[in-house]
Every structure is written in structure tokens, then in C-alpha cells.
C-alpha atoms as a PDB file:
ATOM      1  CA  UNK A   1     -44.872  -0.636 -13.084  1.00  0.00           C
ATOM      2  CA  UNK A   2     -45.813   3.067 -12.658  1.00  0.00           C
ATOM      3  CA  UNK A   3     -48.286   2.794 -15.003  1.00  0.00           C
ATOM      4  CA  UNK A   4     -49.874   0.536 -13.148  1.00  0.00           C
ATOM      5  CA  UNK A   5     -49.378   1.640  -9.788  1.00  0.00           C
ATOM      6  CA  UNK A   6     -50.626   5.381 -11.283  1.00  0.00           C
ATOM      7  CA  UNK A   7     -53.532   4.273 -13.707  1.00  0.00           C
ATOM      8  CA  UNK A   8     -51.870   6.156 -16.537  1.00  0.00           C
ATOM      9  CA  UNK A   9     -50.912   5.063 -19.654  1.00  0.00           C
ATOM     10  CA  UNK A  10     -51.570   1.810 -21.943  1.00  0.00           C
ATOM     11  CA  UNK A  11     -51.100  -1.857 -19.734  1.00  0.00           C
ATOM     12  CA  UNK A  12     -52.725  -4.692 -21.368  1.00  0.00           C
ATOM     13  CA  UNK A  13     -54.340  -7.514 -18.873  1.00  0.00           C
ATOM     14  CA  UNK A  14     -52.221  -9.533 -19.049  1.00  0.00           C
ATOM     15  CA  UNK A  15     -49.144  -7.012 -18.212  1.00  0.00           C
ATOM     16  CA  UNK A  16     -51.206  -5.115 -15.344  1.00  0.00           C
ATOM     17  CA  UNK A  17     -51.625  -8.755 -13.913  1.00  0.00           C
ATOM     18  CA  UNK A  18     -48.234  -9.568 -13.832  1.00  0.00           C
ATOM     19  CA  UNK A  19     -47.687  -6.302 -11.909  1.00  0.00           C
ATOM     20  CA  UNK A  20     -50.422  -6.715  -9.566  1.00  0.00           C
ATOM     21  CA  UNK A  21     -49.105 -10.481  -8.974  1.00  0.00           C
ATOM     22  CA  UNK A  22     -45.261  -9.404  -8.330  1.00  0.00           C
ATOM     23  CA  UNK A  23     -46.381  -6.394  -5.732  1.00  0.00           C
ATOM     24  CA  UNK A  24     -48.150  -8.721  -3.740  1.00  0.00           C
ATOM     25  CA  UNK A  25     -45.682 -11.012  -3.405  1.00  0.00           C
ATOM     26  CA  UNK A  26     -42.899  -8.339  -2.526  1.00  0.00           C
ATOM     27  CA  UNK A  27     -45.395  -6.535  -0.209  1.00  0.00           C
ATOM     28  CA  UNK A  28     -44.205  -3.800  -2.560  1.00  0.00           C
ATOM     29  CA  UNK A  29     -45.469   0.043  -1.481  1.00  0.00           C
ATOM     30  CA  UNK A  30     -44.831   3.184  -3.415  1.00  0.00           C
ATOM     31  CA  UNK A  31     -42.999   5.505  -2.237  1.00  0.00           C
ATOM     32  CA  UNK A  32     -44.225   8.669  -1.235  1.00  0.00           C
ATOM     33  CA  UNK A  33     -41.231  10.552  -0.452  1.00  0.00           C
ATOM     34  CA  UNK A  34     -39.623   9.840  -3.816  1.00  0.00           C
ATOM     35  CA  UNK A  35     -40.173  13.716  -5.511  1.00  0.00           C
ATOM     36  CA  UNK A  36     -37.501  14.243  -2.202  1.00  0.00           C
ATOM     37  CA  UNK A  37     -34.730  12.858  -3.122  1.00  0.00           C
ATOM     38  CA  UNK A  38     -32.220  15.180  -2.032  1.00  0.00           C
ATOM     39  CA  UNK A  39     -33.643  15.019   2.009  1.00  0.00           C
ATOM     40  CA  UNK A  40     -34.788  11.618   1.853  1.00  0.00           C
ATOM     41  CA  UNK A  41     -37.914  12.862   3.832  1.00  0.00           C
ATOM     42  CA  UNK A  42     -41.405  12.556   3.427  1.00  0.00           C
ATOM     43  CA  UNK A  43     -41.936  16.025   5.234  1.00  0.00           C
ATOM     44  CA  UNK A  44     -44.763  14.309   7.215  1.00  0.00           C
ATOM     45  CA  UNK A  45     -45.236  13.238  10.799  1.00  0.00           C
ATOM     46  CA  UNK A  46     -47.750  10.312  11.360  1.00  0.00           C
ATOM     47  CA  UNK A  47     -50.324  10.378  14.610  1.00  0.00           C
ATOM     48  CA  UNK A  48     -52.114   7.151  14.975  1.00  0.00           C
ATOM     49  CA  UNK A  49     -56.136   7.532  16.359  1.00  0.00           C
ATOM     50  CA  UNK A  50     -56.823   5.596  18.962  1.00  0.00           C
ATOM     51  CA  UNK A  51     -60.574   4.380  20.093  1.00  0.00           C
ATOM     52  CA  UNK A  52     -62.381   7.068  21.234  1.00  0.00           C
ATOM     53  CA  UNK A  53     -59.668   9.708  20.449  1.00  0.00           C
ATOM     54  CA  UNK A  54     -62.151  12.048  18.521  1.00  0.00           C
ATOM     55  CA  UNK A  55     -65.441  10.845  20.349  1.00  0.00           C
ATOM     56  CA  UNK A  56     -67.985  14.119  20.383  1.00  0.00           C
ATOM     57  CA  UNK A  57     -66.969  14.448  24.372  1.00  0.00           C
ATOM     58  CA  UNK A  58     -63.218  14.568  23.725  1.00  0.00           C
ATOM     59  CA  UNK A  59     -62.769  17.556  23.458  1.00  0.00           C
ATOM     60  CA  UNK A  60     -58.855  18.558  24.591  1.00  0.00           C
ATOM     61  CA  UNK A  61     -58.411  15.597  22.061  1.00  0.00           C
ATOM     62  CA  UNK A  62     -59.829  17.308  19.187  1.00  0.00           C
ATOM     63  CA  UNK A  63     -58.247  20.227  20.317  1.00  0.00           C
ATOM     64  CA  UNK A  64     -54.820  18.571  20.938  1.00  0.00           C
ATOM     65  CA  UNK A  65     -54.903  17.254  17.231  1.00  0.00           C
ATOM     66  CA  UNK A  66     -55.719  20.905  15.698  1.00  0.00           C
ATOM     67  CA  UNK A  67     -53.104  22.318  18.115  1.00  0.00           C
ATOM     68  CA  UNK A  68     -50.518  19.377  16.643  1.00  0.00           C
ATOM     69  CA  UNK A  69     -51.033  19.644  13.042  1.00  0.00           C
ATOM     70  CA  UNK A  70     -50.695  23.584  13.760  1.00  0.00           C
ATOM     71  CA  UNK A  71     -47.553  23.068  15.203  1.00  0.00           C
ATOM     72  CA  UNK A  72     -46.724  20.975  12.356  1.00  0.00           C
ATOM     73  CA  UNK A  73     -47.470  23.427   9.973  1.00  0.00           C
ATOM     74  CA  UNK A  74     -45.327  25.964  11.414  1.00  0.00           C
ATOM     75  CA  UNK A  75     -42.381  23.893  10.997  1.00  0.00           C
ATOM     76  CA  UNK A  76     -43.250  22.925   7.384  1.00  0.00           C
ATOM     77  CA  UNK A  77     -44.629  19.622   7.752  1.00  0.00           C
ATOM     78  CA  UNK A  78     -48.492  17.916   7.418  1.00  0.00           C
ATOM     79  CA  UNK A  79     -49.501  15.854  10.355  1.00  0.00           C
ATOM     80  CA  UNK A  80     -50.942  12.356   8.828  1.00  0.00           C
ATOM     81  CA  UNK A  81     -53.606  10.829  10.833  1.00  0.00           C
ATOM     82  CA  UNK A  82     -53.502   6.802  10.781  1.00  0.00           C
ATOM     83  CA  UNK A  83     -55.707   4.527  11.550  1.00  0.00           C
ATOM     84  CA  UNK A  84     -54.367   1.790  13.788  1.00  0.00           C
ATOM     85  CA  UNK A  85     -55.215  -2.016  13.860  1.00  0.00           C
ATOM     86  CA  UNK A  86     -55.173  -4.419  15.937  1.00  0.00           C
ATOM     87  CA  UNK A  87     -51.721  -3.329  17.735  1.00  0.00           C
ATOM     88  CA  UNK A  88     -52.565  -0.006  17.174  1.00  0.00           C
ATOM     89  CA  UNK A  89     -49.636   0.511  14.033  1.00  0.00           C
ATOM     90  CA  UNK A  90     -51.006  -1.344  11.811  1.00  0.00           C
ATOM     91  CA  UNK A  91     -51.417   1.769   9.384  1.00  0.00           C
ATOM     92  CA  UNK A  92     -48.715   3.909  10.632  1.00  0.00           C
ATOM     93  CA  UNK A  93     -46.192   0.953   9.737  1.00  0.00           C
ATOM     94  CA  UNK A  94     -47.553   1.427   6.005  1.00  0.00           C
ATOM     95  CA  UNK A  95     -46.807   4.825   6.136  1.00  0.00           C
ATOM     96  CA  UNK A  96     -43.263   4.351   7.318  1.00  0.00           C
ATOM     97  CA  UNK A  97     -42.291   1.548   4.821  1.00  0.00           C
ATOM     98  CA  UNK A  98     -43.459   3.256   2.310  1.00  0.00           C
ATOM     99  CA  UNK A  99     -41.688   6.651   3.364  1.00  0.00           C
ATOM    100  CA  UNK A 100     -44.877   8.505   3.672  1.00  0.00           C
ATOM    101  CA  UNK A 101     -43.904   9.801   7.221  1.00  0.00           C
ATOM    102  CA  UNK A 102     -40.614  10.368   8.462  1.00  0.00           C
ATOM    103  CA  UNK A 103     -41.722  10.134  12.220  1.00  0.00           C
ATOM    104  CA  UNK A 104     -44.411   9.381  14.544  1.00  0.00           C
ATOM    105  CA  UNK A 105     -46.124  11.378  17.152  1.00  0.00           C
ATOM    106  CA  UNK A 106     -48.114   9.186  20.095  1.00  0.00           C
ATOM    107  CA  UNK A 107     -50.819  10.343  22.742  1.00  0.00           C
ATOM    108  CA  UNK A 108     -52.364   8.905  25.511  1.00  0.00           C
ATOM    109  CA  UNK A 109     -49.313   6.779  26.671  1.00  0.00           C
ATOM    110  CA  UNK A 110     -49.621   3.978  28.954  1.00  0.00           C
ATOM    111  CA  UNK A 111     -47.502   1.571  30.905  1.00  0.00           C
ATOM    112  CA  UNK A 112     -45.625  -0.293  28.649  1.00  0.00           C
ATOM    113  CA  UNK A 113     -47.297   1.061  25.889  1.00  0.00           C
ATOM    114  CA  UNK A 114     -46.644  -1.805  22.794  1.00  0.00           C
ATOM    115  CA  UNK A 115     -46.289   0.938  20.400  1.00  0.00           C
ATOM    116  CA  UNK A 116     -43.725   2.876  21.958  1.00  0.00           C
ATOM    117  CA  UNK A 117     -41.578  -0.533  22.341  1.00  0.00           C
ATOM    118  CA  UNK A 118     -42.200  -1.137  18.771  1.00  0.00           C
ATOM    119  CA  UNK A 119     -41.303   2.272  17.312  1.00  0.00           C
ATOM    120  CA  UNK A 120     -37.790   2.137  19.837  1.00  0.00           C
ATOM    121  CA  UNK A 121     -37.513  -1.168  18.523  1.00  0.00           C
ATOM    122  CA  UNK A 122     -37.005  -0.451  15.044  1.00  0.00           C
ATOM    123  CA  UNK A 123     -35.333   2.584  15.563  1.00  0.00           C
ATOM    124  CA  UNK A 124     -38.382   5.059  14.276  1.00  0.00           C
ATOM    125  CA  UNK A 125     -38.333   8.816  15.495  1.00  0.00           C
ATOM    126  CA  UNK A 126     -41.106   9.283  17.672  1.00  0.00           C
ATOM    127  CA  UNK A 127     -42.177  11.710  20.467  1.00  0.00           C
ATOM    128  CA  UNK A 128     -44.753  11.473  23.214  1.00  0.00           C
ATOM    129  CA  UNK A 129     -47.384  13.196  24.684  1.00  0.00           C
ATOM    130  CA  UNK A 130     -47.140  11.091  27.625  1.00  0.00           C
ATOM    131  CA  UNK A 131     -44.418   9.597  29.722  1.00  0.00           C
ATOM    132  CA  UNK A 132     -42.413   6.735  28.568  1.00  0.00           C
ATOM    133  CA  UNK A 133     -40.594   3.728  30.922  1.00  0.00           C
ATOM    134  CA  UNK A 134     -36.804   4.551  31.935  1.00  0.00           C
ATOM    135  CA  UNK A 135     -35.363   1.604  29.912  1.00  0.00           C
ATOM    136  CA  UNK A 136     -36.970   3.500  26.933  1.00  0.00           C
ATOM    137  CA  UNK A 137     -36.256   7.094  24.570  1.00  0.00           C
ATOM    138  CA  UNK A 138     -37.364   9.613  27.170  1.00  0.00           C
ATOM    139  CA  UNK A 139     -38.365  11.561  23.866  1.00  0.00           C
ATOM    140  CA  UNK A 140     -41.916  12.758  25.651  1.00  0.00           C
ATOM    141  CA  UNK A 141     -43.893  16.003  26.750  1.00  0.00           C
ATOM    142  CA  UNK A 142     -46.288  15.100  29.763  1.00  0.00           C
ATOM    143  CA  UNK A 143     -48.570  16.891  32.559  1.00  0.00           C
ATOM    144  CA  UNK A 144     -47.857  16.980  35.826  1.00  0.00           C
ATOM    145  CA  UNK A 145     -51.402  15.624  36.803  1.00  0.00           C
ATOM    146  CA  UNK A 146     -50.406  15.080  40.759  1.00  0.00           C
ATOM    147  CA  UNK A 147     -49.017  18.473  41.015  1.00  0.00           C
ATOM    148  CA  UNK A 148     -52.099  20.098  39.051  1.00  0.00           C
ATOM    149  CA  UNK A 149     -55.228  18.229  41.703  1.00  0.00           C
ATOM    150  CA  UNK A 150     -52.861  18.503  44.914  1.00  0.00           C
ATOM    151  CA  UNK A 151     -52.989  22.512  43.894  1.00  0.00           C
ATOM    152  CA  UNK A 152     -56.439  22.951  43.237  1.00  0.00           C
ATOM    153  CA  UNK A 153     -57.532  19.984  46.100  1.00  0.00           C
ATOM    154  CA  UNK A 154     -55.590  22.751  48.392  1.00  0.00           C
ATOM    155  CA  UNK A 155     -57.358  25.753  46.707  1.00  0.00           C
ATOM    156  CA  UNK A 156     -60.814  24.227  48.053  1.00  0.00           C
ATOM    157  CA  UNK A 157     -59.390  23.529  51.055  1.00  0.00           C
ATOM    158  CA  UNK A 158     -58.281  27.161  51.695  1.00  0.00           C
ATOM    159  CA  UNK A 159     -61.235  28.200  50.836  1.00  0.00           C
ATOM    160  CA  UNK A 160     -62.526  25.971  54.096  1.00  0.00           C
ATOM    161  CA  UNK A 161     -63.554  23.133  52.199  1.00  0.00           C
ATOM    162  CA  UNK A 162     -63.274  20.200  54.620  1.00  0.00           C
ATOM    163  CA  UNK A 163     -65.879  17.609  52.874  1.00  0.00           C
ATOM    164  CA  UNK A 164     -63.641  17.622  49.821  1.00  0.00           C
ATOM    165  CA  UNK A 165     -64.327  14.418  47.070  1.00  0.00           C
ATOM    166  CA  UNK A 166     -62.816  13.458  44.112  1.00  0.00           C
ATOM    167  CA  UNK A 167     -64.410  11.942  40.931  1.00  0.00           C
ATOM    168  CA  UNK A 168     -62.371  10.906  38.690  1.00  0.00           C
ATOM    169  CA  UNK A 169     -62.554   7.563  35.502  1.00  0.00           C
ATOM    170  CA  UNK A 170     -61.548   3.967  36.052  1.00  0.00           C
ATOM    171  CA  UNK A 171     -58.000   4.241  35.407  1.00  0.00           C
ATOM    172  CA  UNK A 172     -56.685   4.285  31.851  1.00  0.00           C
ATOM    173  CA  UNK A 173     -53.867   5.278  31.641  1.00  0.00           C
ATOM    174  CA  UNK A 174     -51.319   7.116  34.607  1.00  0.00           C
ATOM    175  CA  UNK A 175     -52.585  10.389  34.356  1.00  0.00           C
ATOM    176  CA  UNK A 176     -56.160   9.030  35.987  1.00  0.00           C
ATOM    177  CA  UNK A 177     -53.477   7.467  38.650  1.00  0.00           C
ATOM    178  CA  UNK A 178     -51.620  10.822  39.063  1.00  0.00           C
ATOM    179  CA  UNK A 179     -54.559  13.138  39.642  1.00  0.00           C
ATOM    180  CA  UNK A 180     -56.378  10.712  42.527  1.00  0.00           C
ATOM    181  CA  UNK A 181     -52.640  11.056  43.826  1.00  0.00           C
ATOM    182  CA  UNK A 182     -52.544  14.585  44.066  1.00  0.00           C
ATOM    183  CA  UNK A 183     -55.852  14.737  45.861  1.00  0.00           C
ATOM    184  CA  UNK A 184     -55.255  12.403  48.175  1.00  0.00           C
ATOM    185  CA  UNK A 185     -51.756  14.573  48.480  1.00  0.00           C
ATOM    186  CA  UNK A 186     -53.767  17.441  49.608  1.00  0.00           C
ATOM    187  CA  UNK A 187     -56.208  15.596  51.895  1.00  0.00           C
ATOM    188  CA  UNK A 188     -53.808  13.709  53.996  1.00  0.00           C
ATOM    189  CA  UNK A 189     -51.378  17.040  54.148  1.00  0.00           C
ATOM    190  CA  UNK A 190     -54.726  18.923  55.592  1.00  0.00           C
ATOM    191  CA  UNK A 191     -55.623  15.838  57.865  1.00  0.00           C
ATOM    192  CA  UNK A 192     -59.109  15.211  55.732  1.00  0.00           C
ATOM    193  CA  UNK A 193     -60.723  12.356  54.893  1.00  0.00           C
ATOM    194  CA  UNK A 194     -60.392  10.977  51.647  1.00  0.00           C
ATOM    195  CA  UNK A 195     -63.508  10.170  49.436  1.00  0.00           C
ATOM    196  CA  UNK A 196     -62.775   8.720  46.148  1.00  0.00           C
ATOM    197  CA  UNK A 197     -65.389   7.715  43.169  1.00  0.00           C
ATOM    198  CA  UNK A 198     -64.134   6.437  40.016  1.00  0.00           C
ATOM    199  CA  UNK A 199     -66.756   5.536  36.823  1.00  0.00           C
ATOM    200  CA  UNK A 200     -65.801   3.879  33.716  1.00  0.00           C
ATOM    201  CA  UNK A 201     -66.161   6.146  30.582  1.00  0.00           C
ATOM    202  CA  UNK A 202     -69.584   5.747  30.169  1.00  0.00           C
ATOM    203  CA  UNK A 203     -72.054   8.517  30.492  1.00  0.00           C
ATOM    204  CA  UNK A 204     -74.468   6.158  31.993  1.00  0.00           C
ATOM    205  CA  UNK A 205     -71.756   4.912  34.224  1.00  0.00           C
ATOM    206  CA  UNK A 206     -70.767   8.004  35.366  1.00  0.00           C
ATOM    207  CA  UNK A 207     -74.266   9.647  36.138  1.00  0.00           C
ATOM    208  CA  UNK A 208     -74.804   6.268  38.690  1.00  0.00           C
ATOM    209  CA  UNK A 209     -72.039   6.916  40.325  1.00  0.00           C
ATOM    210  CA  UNK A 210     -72.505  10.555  40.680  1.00  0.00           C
ATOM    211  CA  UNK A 211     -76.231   9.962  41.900  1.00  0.00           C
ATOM    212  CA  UNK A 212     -74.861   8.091  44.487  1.00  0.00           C
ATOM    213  CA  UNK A 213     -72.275  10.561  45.373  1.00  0.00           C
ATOM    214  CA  UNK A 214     -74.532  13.579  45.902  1.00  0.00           C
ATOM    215  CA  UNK A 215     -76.619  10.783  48.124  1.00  0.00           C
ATOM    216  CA  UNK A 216     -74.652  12.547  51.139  1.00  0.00           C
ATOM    217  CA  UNK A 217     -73.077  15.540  49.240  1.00  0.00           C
ATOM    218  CA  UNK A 218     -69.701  16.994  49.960  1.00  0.00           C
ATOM    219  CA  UNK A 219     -69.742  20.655  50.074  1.00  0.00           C
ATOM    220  CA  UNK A 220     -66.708  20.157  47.310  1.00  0.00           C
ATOM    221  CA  UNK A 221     -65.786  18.010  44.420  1.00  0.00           C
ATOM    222  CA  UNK A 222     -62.912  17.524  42.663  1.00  0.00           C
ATOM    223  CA  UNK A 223     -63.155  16.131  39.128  1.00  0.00           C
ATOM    224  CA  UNK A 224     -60.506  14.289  36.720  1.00  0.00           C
ATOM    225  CA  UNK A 225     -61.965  16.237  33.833  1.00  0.00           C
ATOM    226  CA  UNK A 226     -64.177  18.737  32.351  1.00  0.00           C
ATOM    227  CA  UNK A 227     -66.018  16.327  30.666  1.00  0.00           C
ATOM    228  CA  UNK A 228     -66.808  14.930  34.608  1.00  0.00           C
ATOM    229  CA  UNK A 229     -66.954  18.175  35.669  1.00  0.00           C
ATOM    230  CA  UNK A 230     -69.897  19.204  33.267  1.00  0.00           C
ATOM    231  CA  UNK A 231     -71.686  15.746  34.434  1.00  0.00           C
ATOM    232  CA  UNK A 232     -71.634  17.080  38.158  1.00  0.00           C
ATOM    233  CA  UNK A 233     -73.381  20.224  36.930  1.00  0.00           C
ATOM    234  CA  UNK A 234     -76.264  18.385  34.929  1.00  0.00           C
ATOM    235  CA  UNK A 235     -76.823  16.060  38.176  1.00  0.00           C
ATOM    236  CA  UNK A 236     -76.643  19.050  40.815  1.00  0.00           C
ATOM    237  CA  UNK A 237     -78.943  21.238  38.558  1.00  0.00           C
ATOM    238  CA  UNK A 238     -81.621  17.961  39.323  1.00  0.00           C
ATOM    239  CA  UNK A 239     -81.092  17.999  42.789  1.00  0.00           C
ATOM    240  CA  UNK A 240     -81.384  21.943  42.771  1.00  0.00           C
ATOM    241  CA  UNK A 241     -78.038  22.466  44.131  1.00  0.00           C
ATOM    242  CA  UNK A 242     -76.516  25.416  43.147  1.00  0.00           C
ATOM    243  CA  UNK A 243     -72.891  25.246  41.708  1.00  0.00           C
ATOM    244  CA  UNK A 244     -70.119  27.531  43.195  1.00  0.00           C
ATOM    245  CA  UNK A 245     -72.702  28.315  46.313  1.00  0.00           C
ATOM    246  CA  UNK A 246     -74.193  24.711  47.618  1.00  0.00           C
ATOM    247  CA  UNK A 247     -71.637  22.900  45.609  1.00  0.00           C
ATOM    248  CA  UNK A 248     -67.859  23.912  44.015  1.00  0.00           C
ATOM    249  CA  UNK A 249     -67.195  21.969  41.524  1.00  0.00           C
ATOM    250  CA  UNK A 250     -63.815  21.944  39.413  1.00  0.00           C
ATOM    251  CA  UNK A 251     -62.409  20.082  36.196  1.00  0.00           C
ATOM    252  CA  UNK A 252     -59.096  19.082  34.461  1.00  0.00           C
ATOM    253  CA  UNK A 253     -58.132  20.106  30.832  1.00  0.00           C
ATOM    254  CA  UNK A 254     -59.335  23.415  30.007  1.00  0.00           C
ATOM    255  CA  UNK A 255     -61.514  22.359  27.240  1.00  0.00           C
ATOM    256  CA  UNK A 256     -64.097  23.602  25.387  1.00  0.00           C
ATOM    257  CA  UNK A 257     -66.530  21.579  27.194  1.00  0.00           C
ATOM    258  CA  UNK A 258     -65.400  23.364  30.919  1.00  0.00           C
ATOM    259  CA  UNK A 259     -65.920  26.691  29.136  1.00  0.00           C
ATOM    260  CA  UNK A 260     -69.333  26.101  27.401  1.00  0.00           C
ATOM    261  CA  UNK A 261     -70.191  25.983  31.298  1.00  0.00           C
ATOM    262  CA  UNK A 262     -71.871  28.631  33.951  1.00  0.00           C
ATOM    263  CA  UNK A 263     -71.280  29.179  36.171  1.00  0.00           C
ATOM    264  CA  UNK A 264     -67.503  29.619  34.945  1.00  0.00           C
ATOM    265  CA  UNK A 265     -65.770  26.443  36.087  1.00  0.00           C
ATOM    266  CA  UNK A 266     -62.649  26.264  38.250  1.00  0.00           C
ATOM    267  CA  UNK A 267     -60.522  24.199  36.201  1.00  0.00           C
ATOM    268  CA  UNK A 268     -56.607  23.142  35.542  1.00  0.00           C
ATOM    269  CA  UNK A 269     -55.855  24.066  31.735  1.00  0.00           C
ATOM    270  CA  UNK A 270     -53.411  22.009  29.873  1.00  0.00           C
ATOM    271  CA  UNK A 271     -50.951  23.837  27.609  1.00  0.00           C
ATOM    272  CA  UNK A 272     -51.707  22.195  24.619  1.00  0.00           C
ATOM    273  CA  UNK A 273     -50.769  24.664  22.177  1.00  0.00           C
ATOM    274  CA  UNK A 274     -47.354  24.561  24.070  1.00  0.00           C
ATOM    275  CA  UNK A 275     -46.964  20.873  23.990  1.00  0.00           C
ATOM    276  CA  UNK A 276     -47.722  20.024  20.604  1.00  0.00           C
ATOM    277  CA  UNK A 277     -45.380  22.951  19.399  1.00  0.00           C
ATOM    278  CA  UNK A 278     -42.564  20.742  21.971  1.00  0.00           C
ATOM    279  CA  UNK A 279     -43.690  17.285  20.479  1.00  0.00           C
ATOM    280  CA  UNK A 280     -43.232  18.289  17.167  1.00  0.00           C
ATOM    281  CA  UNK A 281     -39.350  20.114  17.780  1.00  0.00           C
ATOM    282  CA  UNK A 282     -38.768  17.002  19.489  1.00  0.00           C
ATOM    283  CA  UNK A 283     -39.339  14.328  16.744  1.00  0.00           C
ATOM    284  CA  UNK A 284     -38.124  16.452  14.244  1.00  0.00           C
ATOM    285  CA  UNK A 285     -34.722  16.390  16.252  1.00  0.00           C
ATOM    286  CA  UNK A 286     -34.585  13.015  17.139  1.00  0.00           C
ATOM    287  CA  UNK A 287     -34.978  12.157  12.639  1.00  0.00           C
ATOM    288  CA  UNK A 288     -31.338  13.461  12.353  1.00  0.00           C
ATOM    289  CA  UNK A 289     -30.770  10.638  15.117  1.00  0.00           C
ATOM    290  CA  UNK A 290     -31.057   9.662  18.768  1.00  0.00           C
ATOM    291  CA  UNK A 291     -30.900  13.065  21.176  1.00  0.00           C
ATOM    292  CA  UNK A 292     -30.554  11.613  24.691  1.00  0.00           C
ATOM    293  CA  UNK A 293     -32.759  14.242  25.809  1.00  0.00           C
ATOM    294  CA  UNK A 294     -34.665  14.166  28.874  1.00  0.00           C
ATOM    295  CA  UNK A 295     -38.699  13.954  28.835  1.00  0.00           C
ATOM    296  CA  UNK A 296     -40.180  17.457  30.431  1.00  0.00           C
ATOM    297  CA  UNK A 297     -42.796  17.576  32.636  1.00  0.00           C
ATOM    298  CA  UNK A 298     -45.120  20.767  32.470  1.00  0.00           C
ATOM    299  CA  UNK A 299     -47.617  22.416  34.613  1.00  0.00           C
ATOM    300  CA  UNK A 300     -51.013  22.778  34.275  1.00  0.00           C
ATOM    301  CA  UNK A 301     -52.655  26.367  35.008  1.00  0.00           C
ATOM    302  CA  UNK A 302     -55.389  26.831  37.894  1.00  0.00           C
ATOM    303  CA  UNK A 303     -57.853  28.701  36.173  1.00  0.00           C
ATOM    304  CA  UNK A 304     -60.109  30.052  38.414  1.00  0.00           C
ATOM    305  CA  UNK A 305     -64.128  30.200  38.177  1.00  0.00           C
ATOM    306  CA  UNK A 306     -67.147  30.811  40.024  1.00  0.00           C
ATOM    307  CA  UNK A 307     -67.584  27.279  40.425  1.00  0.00           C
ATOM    308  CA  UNK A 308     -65.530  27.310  43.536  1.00  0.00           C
END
């Protein structure tokens, strides 16, 4: 068989038929982790891509994946990126069955996410970067979105900010949820009006709805993301209204696309470096079994610009 499964040696036709016949039918997969046989592990942690994970704007994304296999690195493993299928496992399964990972790292976690019932099902090691239901491993790393836009909401409002909006995306997942919370935190606690616009992830999308926001312009706006943020700047620039003077603008994420800006933008950074070192302690723990171990919540920092 590992002639044929390697492509070395002499197999006849007939022989390397046989073979092929009698792995398909025992879904047969080779296993990776075999040259191992003394730790029985792979030395590899799986993170599955999802849709639009590595898009050209997703920046923190891209960043969050360098930062990961980084982190991996330092603890002497490789970080394998899978493709996912229709559930979104499809490919990480493979890996696991045929011992080519010994856990899995997940990001952008939603309510109920399948794949984190799945993975708890069958008793795979897994972390989080993203918070997981109560009934469920609380094996997870997450921002503390609400905490992050009720700060900087209250910066602007120190500043004397009282027409104070937020743009943020069509929900998709909690942490769009959390961050309109924590403006809407700040704007009730100052006794403001709230005024809330929310675009799909669409550039086209998201330029409408900004047009239409800067119809009647608040002298402040609060963004769910650099990537936003940046999109206020190109439609204020039109207008000729002058960021950090006419207009303060600030993000979410401390990405690369907040600091390609000018002026510098306001913005809450994520720690990613920080949390993907965490994720990957975390899941590398939980493969000698089950920790117990609460999730842990983590601040982002107000990094302050001339934006506002």
C-alpha cells in the first residue's frame, strides 16, 4: 500500500487498482503524524478560512493569521490553513482523521457557531478567538467590543462632541452587536441622541449609506472598523470636509488600513499579537485534555489620532 499511496516503487495495474479500490471503500487517509510515534502528535494546529477571511480589505485578518502562525512557531508547531466546505470543516475533519493536526484554532465566532458544537462534540481540542455559549468549552480569547466604543464614544464626547453617530456593518457576528452597544452606552449615559447606520459589507453598500449620513453631518462619527473608518475619509474628502477639524472620525482594529491614513486616525487597536500567542497556549493545553478554564476577555487600546 505505501507504494501506492507514495508513488515509489514497482505496482503493476492491476495491484495499484486493488489499492485504489480498498482505500475508497475504507475512506482510508494516511497518516501524517506517523514519523511521531512516541507523542502521537502531528505538531500542527489547523485554522479553517472562512469567506472573505483574507479579502484585500481584511486587513486585522491577514494580520491575525501572520500573528497566529507566529505564535505557533514559537511554541514549535506550523499553523495549517484549511479550506472549509459546506459546514465550514469539511477539510479540517480530513486533517484530523488523518492526524495531520492535533487541534483546531477558530475565528470569527458566532452564536451557536456549528463548528464549535461539532469540534466539542467529538471531543477535538480547539480554542477561540471569539466567545463561545455557556453550555459549551469556554476555551476562547475575545474583545471586549462594548467596553472599547463606550470608551472612545465618551472620548468624543469629552471632547464636546454632542452630534455623535455611529457606523458600523449589518451584524455578523456579536462583536458588530457589542460595539453599537457600547455607543449607545455612552450616548444614553451623556443624555445624547442616538444615531445609528449600519451597511452590509459591500463597498458600494457602505458608500450609500455614508452619502446619506453626511446628508445632515454629525460633527462626530464613530465607526465599527478601520476599514469603515477609511470609507468616511474618502466620502468627507468629496464633500470637502476636513477630518479631525469639520469632522472626527475614529475606527476599530488597529489595522494597517487605519494607519495607511492622514490624518492619523483615532482608533481602538486589538492585541492581536497577544491573543494569538493566548489561543495557541490554550489549545495546546486543552490536547493533554479538557482544562475547565474560563474564556478571557481583553481590552482594546484607544489609540489616539488627529482624527478626533
Amino acid at each position: 500500500m505505501s507504494n501506492v499511496l507514495n508513488g515509489t516503487g514497482r505496482v503493476g495495474m492491476a495491484t495499484r487498482a486493488r489499492v485504489d479500490a480498498a482505500i475508497a471503500e475504507l475512506g482510508y487517509h494516511p497518516h501524517a503524524g506517523a514519523a511521531s510515534l512516541r507523542t502521537r502528535r502531528s505538531g500542527r494546529l489547523a485554522y479553517p478560512i472562512g469567506a472573505g477571511d483574507l479579502g484585500p480589505l481584511n486587513t486585522i485578518m491577514l494580520e491575525f493569521v501572520e500573528a497566529l502562525t507566529s505564535a505557533a512557531g514559537r511554541h514549535h508547531h506550523h499553523l495549517v490553513l484549511a479550506a472549509g466546505g459546506p459546514a465550514g470543516m469539511d477539510d479540517v475533519q480530513r486533517l484530523l482523521r488523518s492526524g495531520a493536526a492535533d487541534a483546531v484554532v477558530l475565528a470569527n465566532v458566532a452564536p451557536r457557531d456549528e463548528r464549535v458544537a461539532a469540534l466539542a462534540q467529538r471531543g477535538v481540542p480547539f480554542a477561540c478567538f471569539g466567545r463561545t455559549e455557556a453550555d459549551l468549552p469556554q476555551c476562547w480569547i475575545d474583545v471586549d467590543s462594548r467596553a472599547g466604543l463606550r470608551e472612545v464614544t465618551e472620548y468624543l464626547v469629552g471632547l464636546g462632541h454632542e452630534r455623535v453617530a455611529f457606523l458600523g456593518y449589518t451584524p455578523q457576528g456579536r462583536w458588530d452587536l457589542d460595539r453599537e452597544a457600547g455607543y449607545r452606552d455612552a450616548m444614553t449615559a451623556a443624555g445624547l441622541a442616538a444615531r445609528v447606520r449600519t451597511a452590509e459589507p459591500d463597498p458600494p453598500r457602505v458608500r450609500q449609506v455614508i452619502e446619506a449620513l453626511l446628508e445632515s453631518p454629525p460633527t462626530a462619527i464613530v465607526t465599527g472598523s478601520d476599514v469603515l473608518a477609511g470609507a468616511v475619509y474618502a466620502a468627507a474628502a468629496q464633500r470637502g470636509l476636513r477630518i479631525g477639524s469639520d469632522l472626527a472620525v475614529t475606527g476599530f482594529d488597529g489595522s494597517m488600513v487605519g494607519r495607511l491614513l492622514t490624518p492619523a486616525l483615532t482608533t481602538l487597536a486589538m492585541p492581536v499579537g497577544y491573543i494569538a500567542d493566548r489561543l495557541v497556549t490554550r489549545v495546546l493545553a486543552e490536547i493533554d485534555g479538557p482544562t475547565g478554564a474560563p474564556g478571557e476577555l481583553v481590552r482594546a487600546e484607544l489609540v489616539l489620532g488627529a482624527s478626533g
